[in-house]
Protein backbone atom coordinates (compact mmCIF):
# COMPACT_ATOMS: atom_id res chain seq x y z
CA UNK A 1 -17.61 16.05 29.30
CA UNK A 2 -14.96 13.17 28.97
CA UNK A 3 -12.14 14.07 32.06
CA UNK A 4 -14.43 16.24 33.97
CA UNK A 5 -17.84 14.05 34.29
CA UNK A 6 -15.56 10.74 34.97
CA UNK A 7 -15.26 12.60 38.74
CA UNK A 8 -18.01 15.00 38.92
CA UNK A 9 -20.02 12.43 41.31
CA UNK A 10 -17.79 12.44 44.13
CA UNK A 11 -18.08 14.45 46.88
CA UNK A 12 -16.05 17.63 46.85
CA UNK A 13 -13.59 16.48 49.24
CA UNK A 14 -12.58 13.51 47.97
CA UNK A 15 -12.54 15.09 44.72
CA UNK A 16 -10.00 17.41 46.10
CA UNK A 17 -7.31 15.03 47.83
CA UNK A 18 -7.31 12.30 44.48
CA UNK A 19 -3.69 12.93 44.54
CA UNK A 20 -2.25 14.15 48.20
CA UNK A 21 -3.98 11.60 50.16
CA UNK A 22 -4.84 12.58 53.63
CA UNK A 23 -6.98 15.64 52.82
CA UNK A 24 -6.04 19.31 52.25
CA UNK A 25 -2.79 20.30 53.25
CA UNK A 26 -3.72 23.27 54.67
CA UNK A 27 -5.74 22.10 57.12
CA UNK A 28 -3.09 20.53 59.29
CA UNK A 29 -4.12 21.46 62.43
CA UNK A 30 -2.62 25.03 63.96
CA UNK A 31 -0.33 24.52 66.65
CA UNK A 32 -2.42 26.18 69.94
CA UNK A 33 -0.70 29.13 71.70
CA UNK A 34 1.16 28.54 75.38
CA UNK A 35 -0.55 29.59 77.95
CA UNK A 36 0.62 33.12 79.77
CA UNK A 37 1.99 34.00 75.80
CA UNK A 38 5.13 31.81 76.36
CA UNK A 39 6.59 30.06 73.77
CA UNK A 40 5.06 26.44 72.72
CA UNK A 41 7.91 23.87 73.38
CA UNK A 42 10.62 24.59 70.91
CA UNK A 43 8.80 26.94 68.14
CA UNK A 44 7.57 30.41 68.75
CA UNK A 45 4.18 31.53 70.13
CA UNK A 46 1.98 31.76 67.14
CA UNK A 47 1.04 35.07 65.66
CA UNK A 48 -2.32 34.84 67.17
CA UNK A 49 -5.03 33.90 70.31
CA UNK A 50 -6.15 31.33 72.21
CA UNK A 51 -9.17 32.73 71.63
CA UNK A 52 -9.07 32.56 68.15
CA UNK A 53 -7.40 29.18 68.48
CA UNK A 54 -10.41 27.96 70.37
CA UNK A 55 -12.66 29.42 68.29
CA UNK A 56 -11.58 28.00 65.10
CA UNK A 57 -11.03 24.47 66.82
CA UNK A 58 -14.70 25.00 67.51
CA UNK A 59 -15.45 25.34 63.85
CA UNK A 60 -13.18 22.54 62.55
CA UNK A 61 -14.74 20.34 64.90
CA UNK A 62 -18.66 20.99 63.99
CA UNK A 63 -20.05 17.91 61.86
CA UNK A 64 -22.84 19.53 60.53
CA UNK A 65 -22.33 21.77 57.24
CA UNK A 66 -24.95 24.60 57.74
CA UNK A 67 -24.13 24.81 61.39
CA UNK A 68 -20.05 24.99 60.90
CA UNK A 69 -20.57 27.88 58.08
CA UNK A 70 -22.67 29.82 60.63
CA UNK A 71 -19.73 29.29 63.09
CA UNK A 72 -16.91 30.22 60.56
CA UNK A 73 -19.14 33.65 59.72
CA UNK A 74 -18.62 34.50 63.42
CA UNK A 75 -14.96 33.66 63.14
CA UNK A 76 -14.08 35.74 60.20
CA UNK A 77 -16.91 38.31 61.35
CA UNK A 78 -14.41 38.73 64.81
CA UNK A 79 -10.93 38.19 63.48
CA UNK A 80 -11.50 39.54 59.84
CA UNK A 81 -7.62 39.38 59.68
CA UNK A 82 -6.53 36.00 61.59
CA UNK A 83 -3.64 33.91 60.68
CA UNK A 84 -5.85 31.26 60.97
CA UNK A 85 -7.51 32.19 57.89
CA UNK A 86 -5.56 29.69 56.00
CA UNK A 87 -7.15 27.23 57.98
CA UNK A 88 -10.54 29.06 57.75
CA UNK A 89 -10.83 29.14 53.86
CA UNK A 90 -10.77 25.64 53.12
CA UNK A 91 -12.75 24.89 55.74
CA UNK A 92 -15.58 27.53 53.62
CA UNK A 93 -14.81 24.81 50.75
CA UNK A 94 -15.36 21.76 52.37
CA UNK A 95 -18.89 22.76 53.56
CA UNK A 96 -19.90 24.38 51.13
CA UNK A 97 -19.36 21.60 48.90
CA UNK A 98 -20.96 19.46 50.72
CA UNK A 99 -24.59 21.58 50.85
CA UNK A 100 -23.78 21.91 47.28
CA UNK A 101 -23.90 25.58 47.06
CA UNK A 102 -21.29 25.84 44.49
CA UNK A 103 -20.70 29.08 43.74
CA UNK A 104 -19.87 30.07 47.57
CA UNK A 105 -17.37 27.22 46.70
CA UNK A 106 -15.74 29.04 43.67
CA UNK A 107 -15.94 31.97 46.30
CA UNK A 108 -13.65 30.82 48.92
CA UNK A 109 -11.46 28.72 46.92
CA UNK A 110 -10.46 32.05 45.24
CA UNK A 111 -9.73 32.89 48.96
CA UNK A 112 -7.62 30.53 49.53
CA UNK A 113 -5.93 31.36 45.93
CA UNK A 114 -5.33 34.92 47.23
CA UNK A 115 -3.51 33.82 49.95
CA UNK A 116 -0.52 33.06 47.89
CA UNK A 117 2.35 31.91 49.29
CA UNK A 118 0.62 31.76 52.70
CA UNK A 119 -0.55 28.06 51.31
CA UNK A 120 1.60 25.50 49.81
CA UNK A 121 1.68 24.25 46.52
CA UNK A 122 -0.73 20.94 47.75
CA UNK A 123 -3.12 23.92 48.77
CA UNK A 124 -3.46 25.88 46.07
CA UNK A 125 -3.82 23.00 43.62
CA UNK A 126 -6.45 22.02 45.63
CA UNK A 127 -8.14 25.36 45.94
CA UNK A 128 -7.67 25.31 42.10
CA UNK A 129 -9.63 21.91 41.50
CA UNK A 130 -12.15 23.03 44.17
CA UNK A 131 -13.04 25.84 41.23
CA UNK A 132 -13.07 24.05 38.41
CA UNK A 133 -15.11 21.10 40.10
CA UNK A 134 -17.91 23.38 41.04
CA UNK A 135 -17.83 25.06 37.92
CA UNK A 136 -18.57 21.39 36.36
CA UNK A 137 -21.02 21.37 38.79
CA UNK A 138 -22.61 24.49 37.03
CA UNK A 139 -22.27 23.30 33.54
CA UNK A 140 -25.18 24.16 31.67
CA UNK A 141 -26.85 26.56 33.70
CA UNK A 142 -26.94 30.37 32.93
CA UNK A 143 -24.63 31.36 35.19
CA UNK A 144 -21.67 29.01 34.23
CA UNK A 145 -22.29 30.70 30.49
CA UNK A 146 -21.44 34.28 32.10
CA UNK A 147 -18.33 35.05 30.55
CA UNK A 148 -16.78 36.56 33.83
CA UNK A 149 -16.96 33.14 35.62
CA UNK A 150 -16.36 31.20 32.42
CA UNK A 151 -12.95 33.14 32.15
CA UNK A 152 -12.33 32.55 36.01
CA UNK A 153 -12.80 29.12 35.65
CA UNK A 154 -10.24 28.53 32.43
CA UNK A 155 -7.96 30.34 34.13
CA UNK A 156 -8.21 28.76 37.41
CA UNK A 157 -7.71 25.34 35.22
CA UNK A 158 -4.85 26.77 33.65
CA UNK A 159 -3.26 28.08 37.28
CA UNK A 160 -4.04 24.16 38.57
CA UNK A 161 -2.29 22.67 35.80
CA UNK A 162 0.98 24.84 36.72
CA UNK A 163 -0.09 24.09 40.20
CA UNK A 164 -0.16 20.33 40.18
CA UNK A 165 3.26 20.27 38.73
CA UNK A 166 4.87 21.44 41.87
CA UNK A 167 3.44 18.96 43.98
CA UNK A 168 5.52 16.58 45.56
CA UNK A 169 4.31 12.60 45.33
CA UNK A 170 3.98 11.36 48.79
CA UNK A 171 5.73 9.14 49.77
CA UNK A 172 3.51 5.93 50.56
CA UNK A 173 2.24 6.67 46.77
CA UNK A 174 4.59 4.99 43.97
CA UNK A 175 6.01 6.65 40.66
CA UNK A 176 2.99 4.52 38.65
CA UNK A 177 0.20 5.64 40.72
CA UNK A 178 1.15 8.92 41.05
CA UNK A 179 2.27 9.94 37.75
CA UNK A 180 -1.66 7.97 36.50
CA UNK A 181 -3.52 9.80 39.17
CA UNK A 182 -1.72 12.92 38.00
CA UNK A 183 -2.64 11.98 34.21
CA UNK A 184 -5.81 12.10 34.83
CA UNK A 185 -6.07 15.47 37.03
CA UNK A 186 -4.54 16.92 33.93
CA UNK A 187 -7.28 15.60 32.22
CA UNK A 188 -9.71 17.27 34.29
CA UNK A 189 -7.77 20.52 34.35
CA UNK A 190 -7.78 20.84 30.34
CA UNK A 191 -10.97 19.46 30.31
CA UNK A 192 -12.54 22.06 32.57
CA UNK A 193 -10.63 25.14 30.37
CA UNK A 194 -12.26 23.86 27.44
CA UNK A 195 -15.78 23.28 28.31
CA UNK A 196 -15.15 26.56 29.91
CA UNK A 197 -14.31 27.91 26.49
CA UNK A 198 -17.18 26.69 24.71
CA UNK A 199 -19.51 27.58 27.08
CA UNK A 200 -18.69 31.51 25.83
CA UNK A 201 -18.32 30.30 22.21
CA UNK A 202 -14.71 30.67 22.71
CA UNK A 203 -13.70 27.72 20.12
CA UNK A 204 -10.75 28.82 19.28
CA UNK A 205 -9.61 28.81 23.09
CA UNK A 206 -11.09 25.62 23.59
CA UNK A 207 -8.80 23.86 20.80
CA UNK A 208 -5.16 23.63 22.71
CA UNK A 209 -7.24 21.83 25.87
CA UNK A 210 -9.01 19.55 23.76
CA UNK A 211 -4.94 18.97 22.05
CA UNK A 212 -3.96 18.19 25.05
CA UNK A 213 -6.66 16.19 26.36
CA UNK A 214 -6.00 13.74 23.75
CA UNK A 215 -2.05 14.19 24.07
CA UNK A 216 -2.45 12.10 26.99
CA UNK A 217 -5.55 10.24 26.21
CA UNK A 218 -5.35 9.39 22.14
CA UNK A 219 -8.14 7.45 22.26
CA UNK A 220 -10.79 8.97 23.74
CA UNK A 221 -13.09 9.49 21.01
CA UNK A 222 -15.47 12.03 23.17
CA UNK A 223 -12.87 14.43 23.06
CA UNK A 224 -12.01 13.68 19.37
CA UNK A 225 -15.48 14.47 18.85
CA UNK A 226 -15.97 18.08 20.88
CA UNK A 227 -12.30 19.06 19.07
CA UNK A 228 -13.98 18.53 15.61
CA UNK A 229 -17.28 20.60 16.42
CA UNK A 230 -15.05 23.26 17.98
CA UNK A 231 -13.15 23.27 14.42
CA UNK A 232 -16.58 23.65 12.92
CA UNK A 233 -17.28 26.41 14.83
CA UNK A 234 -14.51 28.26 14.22
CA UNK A 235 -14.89 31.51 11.99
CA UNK A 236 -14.22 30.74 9.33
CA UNK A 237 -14.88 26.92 9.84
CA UNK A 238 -11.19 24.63 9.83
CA UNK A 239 -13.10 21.69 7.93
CA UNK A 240 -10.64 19.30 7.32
CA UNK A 241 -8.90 19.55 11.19
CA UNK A 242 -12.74 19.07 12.02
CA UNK A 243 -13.11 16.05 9.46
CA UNK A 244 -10.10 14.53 11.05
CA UNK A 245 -10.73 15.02 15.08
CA UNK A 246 -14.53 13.54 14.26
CA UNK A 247 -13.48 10.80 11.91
CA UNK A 248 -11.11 9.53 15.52
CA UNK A 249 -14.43 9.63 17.38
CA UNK A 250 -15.56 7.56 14.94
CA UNK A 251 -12.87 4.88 15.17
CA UNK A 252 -11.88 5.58 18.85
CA UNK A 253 -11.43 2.34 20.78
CA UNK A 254 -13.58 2.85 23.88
CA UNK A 255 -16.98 4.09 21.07
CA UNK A 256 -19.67 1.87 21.00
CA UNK A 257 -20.92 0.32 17.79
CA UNK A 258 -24.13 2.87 18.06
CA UNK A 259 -22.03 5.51 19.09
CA UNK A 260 -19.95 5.07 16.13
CA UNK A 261 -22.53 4.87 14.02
CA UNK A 262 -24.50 8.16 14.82
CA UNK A 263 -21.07 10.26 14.76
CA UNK A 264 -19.83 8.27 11.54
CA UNK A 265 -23.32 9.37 10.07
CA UNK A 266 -22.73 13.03 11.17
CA UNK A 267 -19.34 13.30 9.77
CA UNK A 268 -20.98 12.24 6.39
CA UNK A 269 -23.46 14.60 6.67
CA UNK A 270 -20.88 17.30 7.24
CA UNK A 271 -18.93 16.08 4.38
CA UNK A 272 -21.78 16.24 2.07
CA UNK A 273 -22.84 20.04 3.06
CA UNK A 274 -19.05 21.16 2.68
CA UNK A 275 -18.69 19.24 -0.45
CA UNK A 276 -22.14 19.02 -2.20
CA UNK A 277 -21.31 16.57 -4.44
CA UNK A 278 -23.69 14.77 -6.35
CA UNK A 279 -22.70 11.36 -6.30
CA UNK A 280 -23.32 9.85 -3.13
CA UNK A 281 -20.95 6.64 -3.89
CA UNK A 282 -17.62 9.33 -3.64
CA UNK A 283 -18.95 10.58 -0.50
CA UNK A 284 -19.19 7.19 0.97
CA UNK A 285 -15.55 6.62 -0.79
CA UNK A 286 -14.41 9.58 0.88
CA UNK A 287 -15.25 8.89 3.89
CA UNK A 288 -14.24 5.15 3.86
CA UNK A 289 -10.43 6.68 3.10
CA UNK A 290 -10.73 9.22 6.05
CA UNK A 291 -11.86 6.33 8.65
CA UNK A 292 -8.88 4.51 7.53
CA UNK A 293 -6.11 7.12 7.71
CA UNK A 294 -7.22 9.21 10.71
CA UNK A 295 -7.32 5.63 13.06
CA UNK A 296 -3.99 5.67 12.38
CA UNK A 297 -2.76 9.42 13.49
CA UNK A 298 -4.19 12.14 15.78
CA UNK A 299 -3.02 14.48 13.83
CA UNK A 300 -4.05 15.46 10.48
CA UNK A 301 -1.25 15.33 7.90
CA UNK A 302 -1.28 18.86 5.81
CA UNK A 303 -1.55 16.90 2.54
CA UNK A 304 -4.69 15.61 3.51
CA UNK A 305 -7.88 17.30 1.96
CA UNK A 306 -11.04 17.40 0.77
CA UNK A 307 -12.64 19.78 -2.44
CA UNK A 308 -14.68 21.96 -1.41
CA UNK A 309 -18.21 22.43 -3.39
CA UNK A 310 -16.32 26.14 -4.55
CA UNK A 311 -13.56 24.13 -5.51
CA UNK A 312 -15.91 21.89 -7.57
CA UNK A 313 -18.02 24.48 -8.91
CA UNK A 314 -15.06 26.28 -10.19
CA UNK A 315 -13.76 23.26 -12.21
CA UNK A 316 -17.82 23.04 -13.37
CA UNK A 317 -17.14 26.81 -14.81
CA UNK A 318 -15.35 25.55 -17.52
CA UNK A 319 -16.22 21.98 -18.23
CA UNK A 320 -16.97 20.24 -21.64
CA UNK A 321 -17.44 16.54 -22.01
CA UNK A 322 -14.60 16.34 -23.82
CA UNK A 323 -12.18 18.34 -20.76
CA UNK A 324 -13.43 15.56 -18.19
CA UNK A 325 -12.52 12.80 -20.70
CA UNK A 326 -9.00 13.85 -20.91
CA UNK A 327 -8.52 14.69 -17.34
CA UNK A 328 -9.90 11.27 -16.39
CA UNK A 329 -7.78 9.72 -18.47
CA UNK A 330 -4.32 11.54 -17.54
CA UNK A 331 -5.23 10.56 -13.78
CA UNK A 332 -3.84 12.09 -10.53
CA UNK A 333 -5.20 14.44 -8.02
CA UNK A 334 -6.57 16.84 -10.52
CA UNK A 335 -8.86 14.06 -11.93
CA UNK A 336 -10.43 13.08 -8.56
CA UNK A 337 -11.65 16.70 -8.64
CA UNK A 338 -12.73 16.31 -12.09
CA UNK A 339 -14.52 13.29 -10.96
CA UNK A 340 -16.07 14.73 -8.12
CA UNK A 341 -17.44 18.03 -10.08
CA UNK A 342 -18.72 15.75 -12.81
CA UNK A 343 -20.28 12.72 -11.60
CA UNK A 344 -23.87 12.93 -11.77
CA UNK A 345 -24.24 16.17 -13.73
CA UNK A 346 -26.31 15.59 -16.86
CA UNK A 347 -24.45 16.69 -19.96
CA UNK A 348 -26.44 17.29 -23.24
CA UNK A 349 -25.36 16.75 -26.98
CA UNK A 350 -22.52 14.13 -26.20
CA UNK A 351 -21.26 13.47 -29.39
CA UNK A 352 -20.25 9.65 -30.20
CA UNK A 353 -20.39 6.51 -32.83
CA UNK A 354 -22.12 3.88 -32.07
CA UNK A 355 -20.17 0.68 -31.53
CA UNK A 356 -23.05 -1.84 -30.79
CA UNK A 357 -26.86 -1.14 -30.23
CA UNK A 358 -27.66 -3.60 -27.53
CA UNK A 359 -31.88 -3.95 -27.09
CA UNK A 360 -33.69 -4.85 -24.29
CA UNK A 361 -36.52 -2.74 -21.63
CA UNK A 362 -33.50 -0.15 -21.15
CA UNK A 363 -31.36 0.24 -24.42
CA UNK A 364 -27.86 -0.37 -23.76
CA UNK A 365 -25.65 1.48 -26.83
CA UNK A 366 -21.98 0.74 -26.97
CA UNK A 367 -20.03 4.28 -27.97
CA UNK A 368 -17.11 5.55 -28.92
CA UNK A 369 -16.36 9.30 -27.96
CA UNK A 370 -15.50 11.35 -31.14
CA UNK A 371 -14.95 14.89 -31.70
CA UNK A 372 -13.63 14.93 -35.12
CA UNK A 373 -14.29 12.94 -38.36
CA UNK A 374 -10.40 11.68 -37.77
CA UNK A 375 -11.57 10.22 -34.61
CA UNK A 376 -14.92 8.94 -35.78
CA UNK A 377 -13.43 7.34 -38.55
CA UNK A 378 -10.86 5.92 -36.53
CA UNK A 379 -13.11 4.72 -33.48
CA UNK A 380 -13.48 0.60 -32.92
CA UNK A 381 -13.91 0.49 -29.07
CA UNK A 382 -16.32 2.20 -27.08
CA UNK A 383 -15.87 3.87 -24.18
CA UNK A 384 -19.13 4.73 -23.16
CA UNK A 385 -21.79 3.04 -22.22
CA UNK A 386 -25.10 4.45 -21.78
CA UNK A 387 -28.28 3.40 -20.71
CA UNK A 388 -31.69 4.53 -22.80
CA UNK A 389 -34.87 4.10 -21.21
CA UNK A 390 -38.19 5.09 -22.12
CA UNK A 391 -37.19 5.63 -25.75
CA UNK A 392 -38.02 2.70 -27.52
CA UNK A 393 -37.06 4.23 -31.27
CA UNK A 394 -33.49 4.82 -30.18
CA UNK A 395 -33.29 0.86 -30.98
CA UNK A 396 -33.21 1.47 -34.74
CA UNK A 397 -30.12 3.07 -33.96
CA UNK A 398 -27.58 1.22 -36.11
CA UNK A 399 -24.22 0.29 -35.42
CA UNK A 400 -21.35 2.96 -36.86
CA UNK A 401 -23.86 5.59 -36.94
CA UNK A 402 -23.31 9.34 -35.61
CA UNK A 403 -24.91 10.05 -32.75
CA UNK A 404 -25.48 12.85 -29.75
CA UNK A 405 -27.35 12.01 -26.52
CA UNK A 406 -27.88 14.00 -23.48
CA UNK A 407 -27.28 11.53 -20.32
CA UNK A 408 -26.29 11.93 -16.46
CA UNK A 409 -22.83 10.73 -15.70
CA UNK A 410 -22.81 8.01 -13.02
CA UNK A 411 -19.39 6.32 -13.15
CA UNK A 412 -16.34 5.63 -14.97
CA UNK A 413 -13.49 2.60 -15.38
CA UNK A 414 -10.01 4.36 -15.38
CA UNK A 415 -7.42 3.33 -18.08
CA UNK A 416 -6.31 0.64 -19.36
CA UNK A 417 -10.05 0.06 -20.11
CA UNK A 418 -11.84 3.56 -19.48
CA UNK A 419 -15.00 3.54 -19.88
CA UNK A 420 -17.75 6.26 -18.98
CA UNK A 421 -20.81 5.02 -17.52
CA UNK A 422 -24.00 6.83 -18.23
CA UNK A 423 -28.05 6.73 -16.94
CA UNK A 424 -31.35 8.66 -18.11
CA UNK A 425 -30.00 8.70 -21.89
CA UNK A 426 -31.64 9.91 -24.73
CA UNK A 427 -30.45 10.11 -28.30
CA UNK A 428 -31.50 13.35 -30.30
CA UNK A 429 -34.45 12.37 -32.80
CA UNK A 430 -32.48 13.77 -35.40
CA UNK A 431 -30.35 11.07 -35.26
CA UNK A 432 -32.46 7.78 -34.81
CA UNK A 433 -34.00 6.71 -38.32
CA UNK A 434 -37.28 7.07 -38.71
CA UNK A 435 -37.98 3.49 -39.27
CA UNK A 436 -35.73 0.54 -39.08
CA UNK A 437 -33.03 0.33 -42.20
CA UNK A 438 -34.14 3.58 -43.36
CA UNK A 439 -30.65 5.76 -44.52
CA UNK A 440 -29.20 8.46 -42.50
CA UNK A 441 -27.69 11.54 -43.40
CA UNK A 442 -24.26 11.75 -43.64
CA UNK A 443 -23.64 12.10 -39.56
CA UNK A 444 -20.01 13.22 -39.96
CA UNK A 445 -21.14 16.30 -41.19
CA UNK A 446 -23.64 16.84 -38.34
CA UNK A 447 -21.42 16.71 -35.55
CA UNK A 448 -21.63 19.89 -33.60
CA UNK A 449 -18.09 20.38 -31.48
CA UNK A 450 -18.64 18.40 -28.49
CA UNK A 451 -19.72 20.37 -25.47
């Protein structure tokens, strides 16, 4: 995941002192009781031994991870309640992060949690990232797909984030540094809930950290990416937040050219599924406009959408040739729909006159759309052209003759020279002469009303 993976390879204490430099703040070292139970210098005696205080410096001191857990077991095992505990805890996350046994590390940085105002702010931010970076760790096995832990582990993001904004910069750090190094825990924090979130199928949780991921990272287009399929996952699916967050993958600065590729070919997919148009040149039209606006905001305006293939197949209810002529032709949003539900359909019994008959391997006839005799009377221009292949007689059809032909719409030139573009046309027999010259009969009076 971007913001969790960019730090999941180093080791767990580094991890945890990115931001308060010389290493958990709870594990400045005790102050070690006067001897004969006087007080130590100025300060009181501390509320416990100098047995315990011997035995813990024991522990602190031991190098070797296996060996130091073993000696803070006896610890806790003899003084179950010590002060020193708040020394002891941390100590439990620092070794077992480094034997990797990450779920004792979840363990006792809940400890330390549950200490509460026993440990500092510093502390329990860092007992708070000590959670969530072993729960990275566990990303993708079994158990981090449990909701109990996956819950524990948003939350513990969520308490970091609150955690991290009480911490103090230090003072050989300046305002730059610490406010980037902070950016980026952030990151990490919201980045953790998330994956967290979608680990339980929790999209809907998983949204706000993936917002604010990219509130302080616009352009990172892996996030962009996981935002859109948690949109997509949603019940019922947000498509056109999903369209947007995937379409900034696409164009996100840091993507590769084959990383853009493969997502810019999933979004297309999606938008085909959700739309199931038939023409694939609107898709790609469609999709050229969405690259374009979406570089340019993170947010998706709310006039922004795409038909759905309901939406089309509702305007397909009630649609005659003659409805998508006029709606193409008054223009505007509703005739983008139009467009959309009609291109490519194959509409039979177009009714037209025939402007020019133009021969050739594919029959191109020049025709004007009629749908009265006023019209066809009237009719000099065509505005249709349509392609006839395979039917070689449809060449004796003459020029000013009545015609119908059932084609598949491919295209269309918008006013001021609209034209309708069709392939896979055939003229009805009944209106091609049966040999060249021959007469017709009288075509206004065949018309049918135009479908």
């Amino acid at each position: 995941m971007s913001g969790t993976r960019k730090v999941a390879g180093l080791a767990i204490f580094a991890a945890l002192c990115l931001i308060l430099g010389n290493g958990l703040s709870a594990l400045a070292q005790p102050q070690a009781p006067a001897a004969g139970g006087q007080e130590a210098g100025a300060g009181k005696q501390p509320p416990y031994t100098m047995a315990e205080y011997n035995s813990y410096q024991a522990c602190a001191a031991e190098k070797v991870p296996a060996t130091q857990i073993k000696c803070l077991d006896d610890f806790v095992s003899k003084y179950p309640n010590s002060a020193l505990l708040i020394y002891v805890y941390p100590l439990y996350v620092q070794a077992y992060g480094q034997v990797k046994n990450y779920q004792k590390v979840i363990e006792y940085s809940d400890k330390v949690v549950g200490l509460g105002p026993k440990i500092d702010a510093g502390g329990q931010y860092q007992a708070l990232y000590a959670h969530c970076f072993a729960y990275n760790a566990l990303s993708g096995t079994p158990w981090a797909a449990v909701p109990e832990n996956a819950k524990a582990a948003r939350d513990a993001a969520a308490a970091g984030l609150k955690a991290l904004d009480e911490v103090k910069k230090p003072d050989n750090m300046t305002d730059e540094a610490f406010a980037t190094q902070k950016k980026q825990i952030q990151i990490y924090f919201n980045g953790t809930a998330a994956q967290a979130s979608v680990n339980i199928k929790d999209y809907a949780s998983a949204i706000p950290f993936y917002k604010a991921m990219l509130a302080l990272n616009p352009d990172d287009g892996i996030t962009s990416y996981k935002l859109g399929l948690a949109y997509e996952a949603l019940a019922p699916p947000q498509h056109m937040d999903a369209f947007w967050a995937i379409a900034r993958a696409v164009t996100a600065k840091g993507a590769t050219e084959a990383q853009s590729k493969k997502v810019k070919d999933y979004l297309r997919k999606l938008i085909v599924n959700y739309q199931q148009a038939t023409c694939e040149t609107l898709t790609d039209a469609e999709l050229a406009e969405l690259l374009q606006l979406a570089a340019s905001s993170t947010d998706r305006p709310a006039s922004y959408n795409l038909p759905s293939s309901a939406d089309l197949d509702a305007v397909r209810k009630d649609m005659t040739i003659k409805s998508v002529v006029e709606e193409l032709k008054a223009g505007g949003d509703k005739s983008k729909v139009t467009w959309l539900a009609a291109c490519g359909l194959e509409f039979p019994g177009v009714p037209g006159k025939v402007i020019e008959n133009i021969p050739g391997d594919v029959i191109e006839l020049k025709v004007a759309f009629v749908t009265s005799d006023a019209e066809f009377d009237a009719a000099t221009v065509a505005n249709m052209d349509v392609k006839v292949a395979g039917q070689p007689e449809a060449a004796r059809v003459e020029k000013d003759s009545a015609i119908h032909f059932t084609g598949t719409l491919v295209s269309y030139d918008p006013d001021p020279a609209f034209m309708l573009h069709w392939e896979k046309g055939k003229v009805n027999e009944d209106d091609i002469p049966k040999e060249k010259g021959a007469p017709k009969k009288a075509p206004a009076r065949k018309r049918p009303p135009a479908h």
